[in-house]
Structure formats: C-alpha cells, structure tokens
C-alpha atoms as a PDB file:
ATOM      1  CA  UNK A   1       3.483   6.475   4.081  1.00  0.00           C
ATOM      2  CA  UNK A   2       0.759   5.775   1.311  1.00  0.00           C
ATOM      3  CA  UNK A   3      -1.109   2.377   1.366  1.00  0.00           C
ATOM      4  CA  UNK A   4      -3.358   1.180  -1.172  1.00  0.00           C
ATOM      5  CA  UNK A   5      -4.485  -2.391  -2.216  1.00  0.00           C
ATOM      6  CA  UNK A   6      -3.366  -3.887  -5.422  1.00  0.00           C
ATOM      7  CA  UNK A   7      -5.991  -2.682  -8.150  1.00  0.00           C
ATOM      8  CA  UNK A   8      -8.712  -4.938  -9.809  1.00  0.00           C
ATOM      9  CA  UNK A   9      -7.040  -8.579 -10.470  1.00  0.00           C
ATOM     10  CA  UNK A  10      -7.740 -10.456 -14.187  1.00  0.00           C
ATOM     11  CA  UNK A  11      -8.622 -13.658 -14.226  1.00  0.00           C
ATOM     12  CA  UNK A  12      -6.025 -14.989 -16.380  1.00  0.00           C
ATOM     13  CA  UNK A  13      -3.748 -17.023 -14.046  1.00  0.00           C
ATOM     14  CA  UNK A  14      -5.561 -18.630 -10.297  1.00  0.00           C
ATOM     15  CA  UNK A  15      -1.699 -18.008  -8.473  1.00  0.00           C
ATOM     16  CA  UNK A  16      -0.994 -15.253  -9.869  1.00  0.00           C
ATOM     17  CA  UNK A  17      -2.940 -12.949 -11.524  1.00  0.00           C
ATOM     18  CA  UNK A  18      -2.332  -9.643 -13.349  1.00  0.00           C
ATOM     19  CA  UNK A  19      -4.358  -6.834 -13.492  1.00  0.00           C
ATOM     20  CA  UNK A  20      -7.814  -6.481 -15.263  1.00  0.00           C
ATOM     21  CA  UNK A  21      -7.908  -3.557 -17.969  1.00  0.00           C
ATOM     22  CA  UNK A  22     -10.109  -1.782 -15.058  1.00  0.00           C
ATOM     23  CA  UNK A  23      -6.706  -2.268 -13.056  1.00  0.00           C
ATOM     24  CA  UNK A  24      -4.618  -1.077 -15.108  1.00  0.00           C
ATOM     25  CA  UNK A  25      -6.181   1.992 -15.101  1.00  0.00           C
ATOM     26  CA  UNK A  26      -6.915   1.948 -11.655  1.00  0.00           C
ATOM     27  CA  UNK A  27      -2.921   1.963 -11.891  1.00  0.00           C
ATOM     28  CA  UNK A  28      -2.455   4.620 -13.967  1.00  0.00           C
ATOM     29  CA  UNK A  29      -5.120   6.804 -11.676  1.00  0.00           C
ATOM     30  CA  UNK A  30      -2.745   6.590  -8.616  1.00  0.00           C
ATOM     31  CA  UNK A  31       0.233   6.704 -10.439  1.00  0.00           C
ATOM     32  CA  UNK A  32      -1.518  10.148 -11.363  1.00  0.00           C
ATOM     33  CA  UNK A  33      -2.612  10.835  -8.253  1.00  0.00           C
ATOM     34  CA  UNK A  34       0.353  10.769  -6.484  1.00  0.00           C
ATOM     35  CA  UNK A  35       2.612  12.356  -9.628  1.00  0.00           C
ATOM     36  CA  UNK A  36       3.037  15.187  -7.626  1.00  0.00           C
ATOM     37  CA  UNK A  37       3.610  13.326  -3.994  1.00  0.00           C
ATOM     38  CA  UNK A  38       7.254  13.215  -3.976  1.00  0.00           C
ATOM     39  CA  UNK A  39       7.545   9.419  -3.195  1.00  0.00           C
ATOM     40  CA  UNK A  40      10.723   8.425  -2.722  1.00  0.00           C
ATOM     41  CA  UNK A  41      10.307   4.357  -2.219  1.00  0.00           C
ATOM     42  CA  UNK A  42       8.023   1.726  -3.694  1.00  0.00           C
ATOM     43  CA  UNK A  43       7.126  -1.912  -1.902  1.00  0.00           C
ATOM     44  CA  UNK A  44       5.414  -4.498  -3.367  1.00  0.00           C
ATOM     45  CA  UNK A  45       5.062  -8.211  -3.046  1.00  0.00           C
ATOM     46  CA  UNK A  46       5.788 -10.642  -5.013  1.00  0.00           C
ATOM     47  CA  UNK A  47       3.000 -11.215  -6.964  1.00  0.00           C
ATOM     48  CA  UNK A  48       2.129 -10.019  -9.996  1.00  0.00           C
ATOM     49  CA  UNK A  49      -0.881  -7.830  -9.329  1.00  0.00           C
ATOM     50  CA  UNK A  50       0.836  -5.784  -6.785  1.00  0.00           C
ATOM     51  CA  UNK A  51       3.709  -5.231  -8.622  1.00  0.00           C
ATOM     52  CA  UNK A  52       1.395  -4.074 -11.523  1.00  0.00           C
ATOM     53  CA  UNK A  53      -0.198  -1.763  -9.449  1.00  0.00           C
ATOM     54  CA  UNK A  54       3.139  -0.212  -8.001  1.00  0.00           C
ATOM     55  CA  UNK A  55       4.388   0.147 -11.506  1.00  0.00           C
ATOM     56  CA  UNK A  56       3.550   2.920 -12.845  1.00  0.00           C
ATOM     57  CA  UNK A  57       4.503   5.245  -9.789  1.00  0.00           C
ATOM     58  CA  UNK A  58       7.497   3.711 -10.136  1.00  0.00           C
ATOM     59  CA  UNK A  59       8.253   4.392 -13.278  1.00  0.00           C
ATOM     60  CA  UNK A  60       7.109   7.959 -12.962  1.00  0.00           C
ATOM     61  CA  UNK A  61       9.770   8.127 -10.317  1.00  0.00           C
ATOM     62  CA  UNK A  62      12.403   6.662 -11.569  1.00  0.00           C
ATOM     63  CA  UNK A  63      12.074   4.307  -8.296  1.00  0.00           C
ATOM     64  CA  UNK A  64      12.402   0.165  -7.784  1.00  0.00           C
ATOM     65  CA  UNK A  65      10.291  -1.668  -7.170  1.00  0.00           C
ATOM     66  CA  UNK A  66      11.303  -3.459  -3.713  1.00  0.00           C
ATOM     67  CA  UNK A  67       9.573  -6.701  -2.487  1.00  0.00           C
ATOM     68  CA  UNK A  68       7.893  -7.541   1.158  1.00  0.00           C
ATOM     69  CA  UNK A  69       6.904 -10.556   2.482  1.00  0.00           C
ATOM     70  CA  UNK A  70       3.172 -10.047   2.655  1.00  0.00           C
ATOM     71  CA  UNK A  71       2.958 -12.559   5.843  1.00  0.00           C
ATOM     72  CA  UNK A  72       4.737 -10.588   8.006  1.00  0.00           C
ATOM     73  CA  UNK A  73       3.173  -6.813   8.231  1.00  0.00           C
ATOM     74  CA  UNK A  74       5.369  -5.843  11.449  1.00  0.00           C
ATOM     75  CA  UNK A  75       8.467  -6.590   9.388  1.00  0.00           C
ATOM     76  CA  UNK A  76       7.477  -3.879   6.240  1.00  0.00           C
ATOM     77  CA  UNK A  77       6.178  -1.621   8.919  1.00  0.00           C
ATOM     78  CA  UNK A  78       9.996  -1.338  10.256  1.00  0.00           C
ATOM     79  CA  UNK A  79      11.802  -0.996   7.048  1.00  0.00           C
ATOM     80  CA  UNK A  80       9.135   1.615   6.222  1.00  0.00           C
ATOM     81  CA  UNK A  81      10.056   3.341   9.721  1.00  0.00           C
ATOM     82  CA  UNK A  82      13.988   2.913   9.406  1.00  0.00           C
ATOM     83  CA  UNK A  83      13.801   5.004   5.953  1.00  0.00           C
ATOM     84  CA  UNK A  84      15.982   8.596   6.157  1.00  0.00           C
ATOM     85  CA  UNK A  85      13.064  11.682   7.667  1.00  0.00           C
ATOM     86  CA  UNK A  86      11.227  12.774   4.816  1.00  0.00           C
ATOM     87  CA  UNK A  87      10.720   9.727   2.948  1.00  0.00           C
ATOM     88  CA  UNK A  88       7.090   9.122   1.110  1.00  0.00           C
ATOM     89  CA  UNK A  89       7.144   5.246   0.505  1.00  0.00           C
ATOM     90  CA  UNK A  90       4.216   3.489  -1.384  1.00  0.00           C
ATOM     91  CA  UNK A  91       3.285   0.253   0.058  1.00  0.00           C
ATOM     92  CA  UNK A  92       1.450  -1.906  -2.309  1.00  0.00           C
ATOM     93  CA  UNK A  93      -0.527  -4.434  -0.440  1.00  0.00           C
ATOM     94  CA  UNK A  94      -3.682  -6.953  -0.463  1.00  0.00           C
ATOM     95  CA  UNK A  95      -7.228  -7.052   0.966  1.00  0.00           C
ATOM     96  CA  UNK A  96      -6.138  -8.272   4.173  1.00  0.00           C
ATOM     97  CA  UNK A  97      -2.347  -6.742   4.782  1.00  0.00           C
ATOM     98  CA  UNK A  98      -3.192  -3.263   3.682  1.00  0.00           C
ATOM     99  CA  UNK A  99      -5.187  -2.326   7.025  1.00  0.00           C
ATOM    100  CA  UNK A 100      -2.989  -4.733   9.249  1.00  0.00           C
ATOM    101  CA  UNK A 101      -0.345  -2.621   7.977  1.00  0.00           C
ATOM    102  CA  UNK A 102      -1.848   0.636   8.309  1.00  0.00           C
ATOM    103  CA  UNK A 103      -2.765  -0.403  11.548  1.00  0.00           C
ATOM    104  CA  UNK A 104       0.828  -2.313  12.992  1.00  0.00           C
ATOM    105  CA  UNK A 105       2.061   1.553  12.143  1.00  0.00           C
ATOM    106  CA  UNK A 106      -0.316   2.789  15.085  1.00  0.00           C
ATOM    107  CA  UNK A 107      -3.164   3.989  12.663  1.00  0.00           C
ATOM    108  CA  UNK A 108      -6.864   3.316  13.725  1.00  0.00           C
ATOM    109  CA  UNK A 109      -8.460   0.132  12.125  1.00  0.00           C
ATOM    110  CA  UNK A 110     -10.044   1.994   8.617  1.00  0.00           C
ATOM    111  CA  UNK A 111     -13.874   1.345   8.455  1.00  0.00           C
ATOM    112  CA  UNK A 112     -15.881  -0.806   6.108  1.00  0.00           C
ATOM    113  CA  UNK A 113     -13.717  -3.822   7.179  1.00  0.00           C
ATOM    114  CA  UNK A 114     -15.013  -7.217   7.758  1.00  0.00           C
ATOM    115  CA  UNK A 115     -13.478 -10.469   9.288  1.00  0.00           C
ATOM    116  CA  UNK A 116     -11.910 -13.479   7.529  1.00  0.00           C
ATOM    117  CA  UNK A 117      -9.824 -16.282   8.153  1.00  0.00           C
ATOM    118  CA  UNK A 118      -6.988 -13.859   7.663  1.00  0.00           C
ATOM    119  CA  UNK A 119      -7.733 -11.457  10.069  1.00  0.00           C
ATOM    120  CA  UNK A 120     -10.424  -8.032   9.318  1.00  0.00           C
ATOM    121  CA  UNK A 121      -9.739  -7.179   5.577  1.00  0.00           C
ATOM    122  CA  UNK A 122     -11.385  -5.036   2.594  1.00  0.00           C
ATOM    123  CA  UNK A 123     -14.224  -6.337   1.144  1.00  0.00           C
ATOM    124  CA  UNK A 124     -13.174  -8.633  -2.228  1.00  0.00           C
ATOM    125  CA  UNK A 125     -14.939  -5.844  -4.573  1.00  0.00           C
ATOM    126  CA  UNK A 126     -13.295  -2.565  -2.893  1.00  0.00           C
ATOM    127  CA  UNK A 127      -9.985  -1.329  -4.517  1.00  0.00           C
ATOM    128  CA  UNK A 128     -10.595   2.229  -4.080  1.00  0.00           C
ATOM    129  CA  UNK A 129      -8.630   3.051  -1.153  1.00  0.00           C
ATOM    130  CA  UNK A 130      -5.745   4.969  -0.066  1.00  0.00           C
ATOM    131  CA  UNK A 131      -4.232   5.237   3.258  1.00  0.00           C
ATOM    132  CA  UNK A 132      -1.991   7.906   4.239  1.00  0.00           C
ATOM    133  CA  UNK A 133      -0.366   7.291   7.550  1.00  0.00           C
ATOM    134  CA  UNK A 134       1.931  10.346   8.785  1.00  0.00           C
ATOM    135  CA  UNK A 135       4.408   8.650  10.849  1.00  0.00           C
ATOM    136  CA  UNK A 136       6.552  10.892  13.458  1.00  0.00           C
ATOM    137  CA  UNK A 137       9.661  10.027  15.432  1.00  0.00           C
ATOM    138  CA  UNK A 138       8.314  11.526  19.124  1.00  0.00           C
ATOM    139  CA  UNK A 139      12.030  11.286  20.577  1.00  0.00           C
ATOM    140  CA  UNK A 140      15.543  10.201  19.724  1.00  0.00           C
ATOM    141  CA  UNK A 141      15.791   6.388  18.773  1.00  0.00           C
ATOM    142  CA  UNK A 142      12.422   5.753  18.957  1.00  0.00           C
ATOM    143  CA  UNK A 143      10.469   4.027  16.451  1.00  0.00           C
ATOM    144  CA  UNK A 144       8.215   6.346  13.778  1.00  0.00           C
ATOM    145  CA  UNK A 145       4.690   6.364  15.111  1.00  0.00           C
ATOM    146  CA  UNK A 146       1.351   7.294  13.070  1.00  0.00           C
ATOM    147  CA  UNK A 147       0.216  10.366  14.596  1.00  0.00           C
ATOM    148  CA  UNK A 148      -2.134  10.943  11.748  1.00  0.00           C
ATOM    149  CA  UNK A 149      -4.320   8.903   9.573  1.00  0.00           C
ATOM    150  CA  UNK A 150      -6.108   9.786   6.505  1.00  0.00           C
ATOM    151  CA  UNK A 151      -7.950   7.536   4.054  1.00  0.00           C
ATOM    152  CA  UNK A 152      -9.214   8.449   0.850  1.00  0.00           C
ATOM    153  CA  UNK A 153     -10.896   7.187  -2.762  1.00  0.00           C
ATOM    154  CA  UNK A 154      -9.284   7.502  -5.969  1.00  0.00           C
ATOM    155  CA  UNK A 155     -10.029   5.546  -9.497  1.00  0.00           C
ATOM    156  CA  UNK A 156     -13.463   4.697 -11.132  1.00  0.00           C
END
C-alpha cells in the first residue's frame, strides 16, 4: 500500500480547497513516480484536494477514484486489507490520517511528526512524503499485517 498526503492546497475555497499550481505538479510528480508501480486501486476522500492529488494516477491507470471516510482510519485500513493478494492501492490522505493510517496497518509511527488536537500529524508545510507499507497475510484468515515500512520524498 502507498500513502501520501494530499499535495499543496490553493487558497481559493476555506471548505474545500483545490490544489495550488505547486500541487498540481506535486500531482503530476507521483503520478510519475508511481507510472511504473502497478497500482491497481485508488482512495481518496471527499474533498477536493485529495481527489486532485489521486487524479492523475488514476487516470494513468485507467482506475476510480473510490472515497473513504477520513474519520475513521481503521475502516480504510480493512478495505485496503480485504483487496485480492497482489493489489498496490494508493491511499490519498491528510496531515493527520496519513500516519494514523500507516500506522492502524501495523507500521511504526513515521518521524518528523508532531501533536495536535487531532492526534500526531505532518507538519502543515510538509507534502513530500510517501509511505509504502508492505502488508502480508502471516496465516489463513488472518488480517494483512505491515511487515515492512518504507517512507520516502518525491516532488519539489
């Protein structure tokens, strides 16, 4: 599974934002990135800077887009773990729900976090990451379990 944080927000709407140009082509950089990644499912939520973010790999895959409440990280974590073996699903998230996430799938807690209301999240000026969580079914019926975590950089 590949996490990453929706890229740079605009300013042009305080609900819902879209991306800045700097997100768009943060955008375009993972959607380049991971060109060659094989993924097979995109999540988003519902708002519009995720979705914008999650677009272009989309597209480049021929995939939909599919919605998660953001709220509710142990929820996306089990779709994410009921998909067929050898799925690569994108999860699109925010500041905050990207590293619960990456954690509720048995990942260590990334670094460079720091607390708010909301529990620890990324820093409001770091968009940069990309968390790769190998998840592995140890035994029949068993829920998937990250047996190896990876985070990386990628974009300006």
């Amino acid at each position: 599974m590949i996490l990453v944080r929706h890229a740079e927000k605009a300013q042009d709407d305080p609900r819902d934002p879209g991306l800045s140009e700097v997100g768009v082509r943060r955008a375009a950089a993972l959607a380049a990135l991971l060109a060659g990644a094989g993924v097979t499912h995109v999540f988003a939520t519902d708002y519009r800077r995720t979705r914008d973010t999650a677009g272009p790999v989309a597209a480049d895959g021929a995939l939909e887009v599919a919605s998660y409440d953001p709220r509710d990280p142990a929820a996306v974590a089990k779709r994410v773990a009921e998909l067929p073996a050898g799925s690569i699903a994108l999860v699109v998230g925010h500041s905050n729900t990207t590293p619960q996430l990456y954690t509720a799938l048995g990942a260590d807690e990334p670094g460079g976090l720091e607390d708010s209301p909301y529990g620890r999240k990324l820093p409001e000026d770091v968009y940069d990451r990309v968390y790769v969580a190998t998840l592995v079914r140890l035994q029949d019926g068993a829920r998937p379990r990250c047996v190896a975590g990876l985070e990386l950089r990628y974009g300006e």
